[in-house]
Each structure stands twice: as C-alpha cells, then as structure tokens.
Protein backbone atom coordinates (compact mmCIF):
# COMPACT_ATOMS: atom_id res chain seq x y z
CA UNK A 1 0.00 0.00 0.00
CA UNK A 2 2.57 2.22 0.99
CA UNK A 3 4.46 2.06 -2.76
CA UNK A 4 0.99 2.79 -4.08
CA UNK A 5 0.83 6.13 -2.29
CA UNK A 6 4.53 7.25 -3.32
CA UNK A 7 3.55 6.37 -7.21
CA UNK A 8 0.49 8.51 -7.00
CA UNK A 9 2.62 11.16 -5.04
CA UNK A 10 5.57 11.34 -8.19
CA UNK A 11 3.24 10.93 -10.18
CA UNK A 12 0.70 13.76 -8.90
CA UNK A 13 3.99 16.21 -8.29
CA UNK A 14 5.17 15.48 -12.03
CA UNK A 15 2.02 16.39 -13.08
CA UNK A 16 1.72 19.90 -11.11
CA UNK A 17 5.29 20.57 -12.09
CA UNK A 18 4.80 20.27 -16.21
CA UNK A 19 1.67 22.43 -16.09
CA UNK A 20 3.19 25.07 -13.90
CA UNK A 21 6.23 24.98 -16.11
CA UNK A 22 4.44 25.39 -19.29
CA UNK A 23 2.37 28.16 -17.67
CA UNK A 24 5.58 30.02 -16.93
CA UNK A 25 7.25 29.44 -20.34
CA UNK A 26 4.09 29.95 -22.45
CA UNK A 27 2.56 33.01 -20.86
CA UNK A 28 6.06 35.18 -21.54
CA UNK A 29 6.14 33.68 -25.40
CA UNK A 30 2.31 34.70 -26.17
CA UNK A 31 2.19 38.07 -25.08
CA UNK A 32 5.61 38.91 -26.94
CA UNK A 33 4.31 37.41 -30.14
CA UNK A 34 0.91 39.69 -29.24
CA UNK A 35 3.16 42.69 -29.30
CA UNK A 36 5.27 41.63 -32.15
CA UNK A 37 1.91 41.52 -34.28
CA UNK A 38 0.55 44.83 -32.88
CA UNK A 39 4.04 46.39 -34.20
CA UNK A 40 4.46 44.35 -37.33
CA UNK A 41 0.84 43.72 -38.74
CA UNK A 42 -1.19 46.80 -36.17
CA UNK A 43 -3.28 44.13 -35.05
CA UNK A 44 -5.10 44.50 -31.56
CA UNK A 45 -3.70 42.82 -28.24
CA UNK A 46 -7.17 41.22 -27.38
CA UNK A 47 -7.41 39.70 -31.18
C-alpha cells in the first residue's frame, strides 16, 4: 500500500510541475508574439 501512495505522489507532483512549467514558459512567449503583431501587422492585443 505504501508504494501505491509514493507512485500517486511522483506521479501527482510530475504532473503539477509540467503544467506550472508550461504556464511560466508559455505566458512570456504569447504576449511577446501579441506585441510583435501589434508592431508588425497593427493588429489589436485582445485579437
């Protein structure tokens, strides 16, 4: 029972860790392309 729990532990933490991580990398890389449209093509932020 007790290896059960650690699985569902990595595997829980591994899980939490690769959606925070792509939060923090893909939040960054969206708004920059955002503003790289609004200067290249004078498209809106909120399009």
């Amino acid at each position: 029972m007790n290896i059960l729990i650690w699985i569902l532990m990595i595997v829980g933490g591994a899980a939490g860790m690769l959606s925070t991580a792509y939060l923090v990398l893909a939040m960054p890389v969206i708004f920059g392309w955002k503003v790289y449209r609004k200067f290249k093509y004078h498209i809106g932020l909120y399009d």
